[in-house]
N, C-alpha and C. Protein backbone atom coordinates (compact mmCIF):
# COMPACT_ATOMS: atom_id res chain seq x y z
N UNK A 1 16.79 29.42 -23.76
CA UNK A 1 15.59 28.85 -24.33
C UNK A 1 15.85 27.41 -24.77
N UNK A 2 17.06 27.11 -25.38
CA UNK A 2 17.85 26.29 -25.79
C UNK A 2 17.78 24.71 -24.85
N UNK A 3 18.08 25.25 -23.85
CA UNK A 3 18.62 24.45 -22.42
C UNK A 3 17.04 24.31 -21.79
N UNK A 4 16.39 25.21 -21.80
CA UNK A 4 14.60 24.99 -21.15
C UNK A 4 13.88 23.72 -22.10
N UNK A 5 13.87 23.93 -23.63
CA UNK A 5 13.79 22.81 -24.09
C UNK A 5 14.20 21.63 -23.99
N UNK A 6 15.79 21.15 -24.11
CA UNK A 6 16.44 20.19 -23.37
C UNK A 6 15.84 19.33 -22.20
N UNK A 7 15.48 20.37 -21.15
CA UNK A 7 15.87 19.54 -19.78
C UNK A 7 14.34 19.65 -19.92
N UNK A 8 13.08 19.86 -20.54
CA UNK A 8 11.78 19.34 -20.56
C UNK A 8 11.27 18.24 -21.27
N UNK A 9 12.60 17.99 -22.34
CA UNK A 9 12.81 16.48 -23.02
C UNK A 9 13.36 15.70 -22.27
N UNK A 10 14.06 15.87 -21.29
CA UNK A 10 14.90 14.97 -20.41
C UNK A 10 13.52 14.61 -19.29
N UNK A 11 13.14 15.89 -18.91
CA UNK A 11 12.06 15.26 -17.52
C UNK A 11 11.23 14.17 -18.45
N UNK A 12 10.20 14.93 -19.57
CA UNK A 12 9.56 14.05 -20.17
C UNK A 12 9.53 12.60 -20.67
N UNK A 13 11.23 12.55 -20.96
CA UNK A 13 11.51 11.08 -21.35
C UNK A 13 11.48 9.93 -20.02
N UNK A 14 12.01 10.93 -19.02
CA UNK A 14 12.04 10.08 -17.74
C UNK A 14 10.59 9.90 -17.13
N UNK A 15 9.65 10.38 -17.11
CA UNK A 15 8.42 10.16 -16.93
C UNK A 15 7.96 9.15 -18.13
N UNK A 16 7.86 9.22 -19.25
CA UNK A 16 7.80 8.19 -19.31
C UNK A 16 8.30 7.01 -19.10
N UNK A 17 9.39 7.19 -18.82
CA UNK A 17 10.24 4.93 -18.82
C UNK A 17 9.61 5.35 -16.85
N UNK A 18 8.86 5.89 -16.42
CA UNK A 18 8.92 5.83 -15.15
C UNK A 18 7.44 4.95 -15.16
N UNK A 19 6.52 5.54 -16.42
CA UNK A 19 4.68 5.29 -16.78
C UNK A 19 5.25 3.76 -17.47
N UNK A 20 5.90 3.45 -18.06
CA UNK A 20 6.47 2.31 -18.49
C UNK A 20 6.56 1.51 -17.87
N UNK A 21 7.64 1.39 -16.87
CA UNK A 21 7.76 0.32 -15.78
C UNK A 21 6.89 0.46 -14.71
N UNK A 22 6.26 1.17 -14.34
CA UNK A 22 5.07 0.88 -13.58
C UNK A 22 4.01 0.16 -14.37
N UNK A 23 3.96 0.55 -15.66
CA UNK A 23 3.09 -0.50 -16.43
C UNK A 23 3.39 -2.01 -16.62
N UNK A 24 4.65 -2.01 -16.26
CA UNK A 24 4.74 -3.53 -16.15
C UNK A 24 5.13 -3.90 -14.85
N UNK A 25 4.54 -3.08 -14.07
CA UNK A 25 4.34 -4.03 -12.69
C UNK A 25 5.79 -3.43 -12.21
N UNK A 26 6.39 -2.86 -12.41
CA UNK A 26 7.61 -2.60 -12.02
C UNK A 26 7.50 -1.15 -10.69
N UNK A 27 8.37 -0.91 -10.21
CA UNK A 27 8.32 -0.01 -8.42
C UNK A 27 9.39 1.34 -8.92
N UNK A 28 8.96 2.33 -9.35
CA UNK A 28 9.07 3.37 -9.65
C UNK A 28 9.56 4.65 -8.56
N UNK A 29 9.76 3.71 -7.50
CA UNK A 29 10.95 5.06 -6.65
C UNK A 29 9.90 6.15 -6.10
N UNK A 30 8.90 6.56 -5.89
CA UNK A 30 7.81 7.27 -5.54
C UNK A 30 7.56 7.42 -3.93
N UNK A 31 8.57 7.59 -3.11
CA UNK A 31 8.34 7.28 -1.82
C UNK A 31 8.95 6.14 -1.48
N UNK A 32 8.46 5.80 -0.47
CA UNK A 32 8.31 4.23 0.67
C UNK A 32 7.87 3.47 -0.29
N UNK A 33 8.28 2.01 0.18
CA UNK A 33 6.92 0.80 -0.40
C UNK A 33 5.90 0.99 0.51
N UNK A 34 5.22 0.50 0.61
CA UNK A 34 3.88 0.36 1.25
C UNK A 34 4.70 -0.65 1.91
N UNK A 35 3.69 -0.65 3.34
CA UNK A 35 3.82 -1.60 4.23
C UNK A 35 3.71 -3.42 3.83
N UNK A 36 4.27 -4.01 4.26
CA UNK A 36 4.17 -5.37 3.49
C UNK A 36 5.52 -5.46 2.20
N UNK A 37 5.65 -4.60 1.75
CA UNK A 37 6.14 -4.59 0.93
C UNK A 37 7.77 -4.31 0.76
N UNK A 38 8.86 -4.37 0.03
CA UNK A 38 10.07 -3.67 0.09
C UNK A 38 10.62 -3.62 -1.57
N UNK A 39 11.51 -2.97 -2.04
CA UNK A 39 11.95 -2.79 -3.20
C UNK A 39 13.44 -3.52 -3.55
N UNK A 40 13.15 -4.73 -4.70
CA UNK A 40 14.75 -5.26 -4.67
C UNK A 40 14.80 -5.46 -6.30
N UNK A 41 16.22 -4.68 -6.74
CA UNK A 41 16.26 -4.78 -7.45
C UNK A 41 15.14 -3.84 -8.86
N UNK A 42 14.60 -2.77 -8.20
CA UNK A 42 13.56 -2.14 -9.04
C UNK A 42 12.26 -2.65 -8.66
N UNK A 43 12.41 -3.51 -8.04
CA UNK A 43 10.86 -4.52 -8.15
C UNK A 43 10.15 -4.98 -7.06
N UNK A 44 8.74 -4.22 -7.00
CA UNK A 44 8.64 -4.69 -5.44
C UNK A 44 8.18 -6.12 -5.01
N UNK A 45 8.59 -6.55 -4.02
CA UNK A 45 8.43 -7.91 -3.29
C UNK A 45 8.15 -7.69 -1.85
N UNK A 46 7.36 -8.85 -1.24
CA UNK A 46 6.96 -9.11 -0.29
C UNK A 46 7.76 -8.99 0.85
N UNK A 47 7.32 -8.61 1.61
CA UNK A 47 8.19 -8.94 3.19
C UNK A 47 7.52 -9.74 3.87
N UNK A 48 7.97 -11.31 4.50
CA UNK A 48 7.03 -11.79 4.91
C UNK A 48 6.76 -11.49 6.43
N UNK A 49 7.65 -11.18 6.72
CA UNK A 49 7.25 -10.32 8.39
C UNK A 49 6.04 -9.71 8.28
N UNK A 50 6.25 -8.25 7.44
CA UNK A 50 4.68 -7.83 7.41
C UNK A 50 3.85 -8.22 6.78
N UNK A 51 3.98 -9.35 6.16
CA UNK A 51 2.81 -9.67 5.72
C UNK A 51 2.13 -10.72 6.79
N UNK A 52 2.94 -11.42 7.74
CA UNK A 52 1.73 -11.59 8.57
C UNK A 52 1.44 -10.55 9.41
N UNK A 53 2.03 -9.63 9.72
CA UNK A 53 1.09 -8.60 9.86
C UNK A 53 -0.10 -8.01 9.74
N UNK A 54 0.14 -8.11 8.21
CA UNK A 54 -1.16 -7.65 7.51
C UNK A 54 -2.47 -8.64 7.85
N UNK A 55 -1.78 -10.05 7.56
CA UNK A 55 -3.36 -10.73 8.17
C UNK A 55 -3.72 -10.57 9.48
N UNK A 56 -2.85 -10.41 10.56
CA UNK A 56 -3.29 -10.17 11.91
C UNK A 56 -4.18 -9.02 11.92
N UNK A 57 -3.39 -7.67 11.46
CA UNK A 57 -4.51 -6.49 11.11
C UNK A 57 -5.82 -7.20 10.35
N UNK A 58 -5.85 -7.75 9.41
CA UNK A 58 -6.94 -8.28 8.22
C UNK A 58 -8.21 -8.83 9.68
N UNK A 59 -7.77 -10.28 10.24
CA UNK A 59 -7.96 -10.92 11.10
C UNK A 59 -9.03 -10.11 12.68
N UNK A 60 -7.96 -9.61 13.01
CA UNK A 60 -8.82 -8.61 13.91
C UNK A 60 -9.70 -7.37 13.66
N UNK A 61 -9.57 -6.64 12.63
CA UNK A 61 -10.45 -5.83 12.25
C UNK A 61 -12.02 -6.94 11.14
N UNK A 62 -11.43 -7.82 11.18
CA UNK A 62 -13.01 -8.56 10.37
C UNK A 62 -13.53 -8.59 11.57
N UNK A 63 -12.81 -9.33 12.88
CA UNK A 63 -13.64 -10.00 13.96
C UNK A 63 -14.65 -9.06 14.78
N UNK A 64 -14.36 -7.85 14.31
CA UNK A 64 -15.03 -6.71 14.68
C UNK A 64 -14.70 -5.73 15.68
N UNK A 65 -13.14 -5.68 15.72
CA UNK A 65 -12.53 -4.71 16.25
C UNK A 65 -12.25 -3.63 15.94
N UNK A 66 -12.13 -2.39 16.28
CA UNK A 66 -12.19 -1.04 15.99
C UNK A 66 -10.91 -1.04 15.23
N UNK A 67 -10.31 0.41 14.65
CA UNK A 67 -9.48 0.01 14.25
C UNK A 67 -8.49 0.74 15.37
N UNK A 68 -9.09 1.54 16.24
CA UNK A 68 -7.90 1.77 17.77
C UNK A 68 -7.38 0.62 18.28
N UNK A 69 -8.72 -0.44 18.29
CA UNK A 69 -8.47 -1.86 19.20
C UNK A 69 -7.27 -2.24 18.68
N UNK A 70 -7.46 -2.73 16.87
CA UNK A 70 -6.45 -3.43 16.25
C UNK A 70 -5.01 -2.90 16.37
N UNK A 71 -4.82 -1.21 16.88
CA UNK A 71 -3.55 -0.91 17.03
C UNK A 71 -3.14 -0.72 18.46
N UNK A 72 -4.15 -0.58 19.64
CA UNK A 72 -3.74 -1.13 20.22
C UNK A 72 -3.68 -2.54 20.93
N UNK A 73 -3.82 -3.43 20.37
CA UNK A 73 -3.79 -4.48 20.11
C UNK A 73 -1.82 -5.10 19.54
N UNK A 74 -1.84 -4.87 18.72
CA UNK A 74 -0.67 -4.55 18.18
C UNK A 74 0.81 -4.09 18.75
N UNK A 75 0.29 -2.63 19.42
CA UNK A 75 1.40 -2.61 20.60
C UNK A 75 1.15 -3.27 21.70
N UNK A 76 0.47 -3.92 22.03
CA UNK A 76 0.60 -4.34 23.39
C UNK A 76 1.39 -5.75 23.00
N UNK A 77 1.52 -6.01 21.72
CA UNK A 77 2.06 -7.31 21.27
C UNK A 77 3.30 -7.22 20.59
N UNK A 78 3.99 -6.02 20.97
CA UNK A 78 5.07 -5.74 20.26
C UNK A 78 5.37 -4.88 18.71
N UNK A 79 3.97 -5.96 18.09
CA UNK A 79 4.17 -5.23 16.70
C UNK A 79 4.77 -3.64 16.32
N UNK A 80 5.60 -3.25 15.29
CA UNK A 80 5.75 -1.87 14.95
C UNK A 80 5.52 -1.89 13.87
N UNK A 81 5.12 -0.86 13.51
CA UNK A 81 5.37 -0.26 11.85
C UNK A 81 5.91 -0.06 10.98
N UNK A 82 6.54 -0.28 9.79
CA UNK A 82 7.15 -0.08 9.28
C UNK A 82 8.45 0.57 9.28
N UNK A 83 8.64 1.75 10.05
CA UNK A 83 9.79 2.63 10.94
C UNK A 83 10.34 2.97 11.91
N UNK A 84 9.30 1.34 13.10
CA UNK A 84 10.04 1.54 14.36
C UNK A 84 8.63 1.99 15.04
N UNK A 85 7.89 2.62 14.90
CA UNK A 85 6.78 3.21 15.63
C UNK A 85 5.84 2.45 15.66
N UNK A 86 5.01 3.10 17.26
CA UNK A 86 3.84 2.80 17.31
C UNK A 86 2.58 2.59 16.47
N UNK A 87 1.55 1.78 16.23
CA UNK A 87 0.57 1.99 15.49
C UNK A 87 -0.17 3.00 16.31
N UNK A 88 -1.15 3.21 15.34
CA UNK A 88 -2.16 4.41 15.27
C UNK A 88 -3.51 4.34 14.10
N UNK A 89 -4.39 4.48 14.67
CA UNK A 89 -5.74 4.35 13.64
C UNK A 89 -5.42 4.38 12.87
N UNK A 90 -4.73 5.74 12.08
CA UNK A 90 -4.65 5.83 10.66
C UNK A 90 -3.36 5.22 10.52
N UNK A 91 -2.74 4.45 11.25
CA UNK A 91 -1.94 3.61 10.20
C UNK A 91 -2.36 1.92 9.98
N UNK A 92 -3.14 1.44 10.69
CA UNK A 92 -4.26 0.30 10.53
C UNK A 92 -5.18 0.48 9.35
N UNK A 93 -6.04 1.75 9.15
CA UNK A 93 -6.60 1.97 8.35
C UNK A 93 -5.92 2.20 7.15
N UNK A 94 -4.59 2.51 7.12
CA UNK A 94 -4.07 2.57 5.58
C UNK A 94 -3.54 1.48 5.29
N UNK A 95 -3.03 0.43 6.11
CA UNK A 95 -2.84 -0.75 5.56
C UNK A 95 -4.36 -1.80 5.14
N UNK A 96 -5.69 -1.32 5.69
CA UNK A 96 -6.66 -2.39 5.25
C UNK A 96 -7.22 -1.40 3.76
N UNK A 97 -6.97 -0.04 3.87
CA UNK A 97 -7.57 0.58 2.06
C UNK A 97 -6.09 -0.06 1.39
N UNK A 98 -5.33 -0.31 1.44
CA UNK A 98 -4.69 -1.21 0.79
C UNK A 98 -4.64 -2.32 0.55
N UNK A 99 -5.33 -3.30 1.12
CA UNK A 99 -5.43 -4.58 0.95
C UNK A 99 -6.92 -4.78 0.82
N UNK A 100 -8.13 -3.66 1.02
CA UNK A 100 -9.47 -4.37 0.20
C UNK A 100 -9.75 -2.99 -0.41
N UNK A 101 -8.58 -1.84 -0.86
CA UNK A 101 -9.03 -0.84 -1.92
C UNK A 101 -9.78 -0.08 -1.10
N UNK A 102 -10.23 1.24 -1.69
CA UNK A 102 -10.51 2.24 -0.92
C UNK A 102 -12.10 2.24 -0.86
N UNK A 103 -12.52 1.28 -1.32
CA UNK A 103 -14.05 0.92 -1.59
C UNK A 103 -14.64 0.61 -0.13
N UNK A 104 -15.91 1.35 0.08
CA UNK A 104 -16.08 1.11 1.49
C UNK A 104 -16.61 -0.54 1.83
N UNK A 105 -16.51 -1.42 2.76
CA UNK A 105 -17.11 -2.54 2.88
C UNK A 105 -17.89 -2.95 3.98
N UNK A 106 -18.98 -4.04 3.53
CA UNK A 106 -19.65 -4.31 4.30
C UNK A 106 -19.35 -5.75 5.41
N UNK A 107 -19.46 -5.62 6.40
CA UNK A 107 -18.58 -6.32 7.24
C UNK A 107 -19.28 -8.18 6.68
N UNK A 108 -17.82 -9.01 6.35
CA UNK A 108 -17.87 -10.44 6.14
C UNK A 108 -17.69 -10.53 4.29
N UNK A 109 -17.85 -9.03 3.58
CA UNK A 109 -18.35 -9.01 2.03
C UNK A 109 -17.01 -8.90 1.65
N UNK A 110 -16.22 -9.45 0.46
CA UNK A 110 -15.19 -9.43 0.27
C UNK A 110 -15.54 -8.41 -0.94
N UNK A 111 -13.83 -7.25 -1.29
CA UNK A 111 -14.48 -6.50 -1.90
C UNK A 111 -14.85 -6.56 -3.38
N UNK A 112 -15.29 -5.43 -3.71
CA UNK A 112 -16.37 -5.81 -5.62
C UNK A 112 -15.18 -5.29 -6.32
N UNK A 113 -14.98 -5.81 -7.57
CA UNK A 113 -14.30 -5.23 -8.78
C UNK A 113 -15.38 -4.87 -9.59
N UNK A 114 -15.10 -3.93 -10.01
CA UNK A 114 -15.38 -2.36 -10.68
C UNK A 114 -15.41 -3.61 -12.17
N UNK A 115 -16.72 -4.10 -12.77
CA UNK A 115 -17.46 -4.39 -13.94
C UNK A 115 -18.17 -3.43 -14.47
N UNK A 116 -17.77 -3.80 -15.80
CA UNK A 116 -18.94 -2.87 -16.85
C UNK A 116 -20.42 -3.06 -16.24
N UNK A 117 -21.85 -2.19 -16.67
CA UNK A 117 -22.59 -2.84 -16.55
C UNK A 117 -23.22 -3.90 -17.25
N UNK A 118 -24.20 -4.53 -16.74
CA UNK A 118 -24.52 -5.85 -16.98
C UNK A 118 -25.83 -5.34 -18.14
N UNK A 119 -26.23 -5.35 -19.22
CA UNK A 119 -27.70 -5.10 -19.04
C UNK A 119 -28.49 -6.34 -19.66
């Protein structure tokens, strides 16, 4: 009973310094970085490889390409993914709900931040 207490103070403490440094912007070990992204030092930073990536994806899916086009598009240009692989819809589409949020958009509208209302 002794030891069950213990090691639920131990998880607990580590969840928090985990809610901690993610509160200050800090990269909490949770998986992968996201694409674009890499972890140095605790802290995530840019990759600039994928990040022009990301605008090429950004770029061709505004111009009004599907998002099959934009990946295949992509391989036919070499690009890979993050692990060596091919793109694929849903990996185009998870890099643009990452870069304009999961908010749906209207094509040319850059996206809305979430304001109180106005009255």
């Amino acid at each position: 009973m002794a030891a069950e207490n213990f090691q639920d103070r131990i998880w607990e403490r580590l969840e928090q310094g985990r809610q901690a440094k993610a509160a200050q912007g800090g990269y909490v070990g949770y998986g992968s970085p996201a694409f674009g992204q890499r972890s140095l030092n605790g802290e995530l930073v840019e990759k600039p490889d994928e990040q022009q990536i990301i605008e090429l994806i950004r770029r061709h899916h505004k111009s009004g390409k599907s998002l099959q086009q934009v990946a295949d598009w992509l391989n036919q240009n070499g690009y890979t993914t993050k692990r060596g692989q091919q793109w694929q819809r849903i990996s185009v589409k998870r890099v643009l709900d990452r870069l304009y949020g999961r908010l749906s958009r209207i094509s040319g509208m850059e996206p809305q931040t979430e304001e109180p209302d106005k009255l």
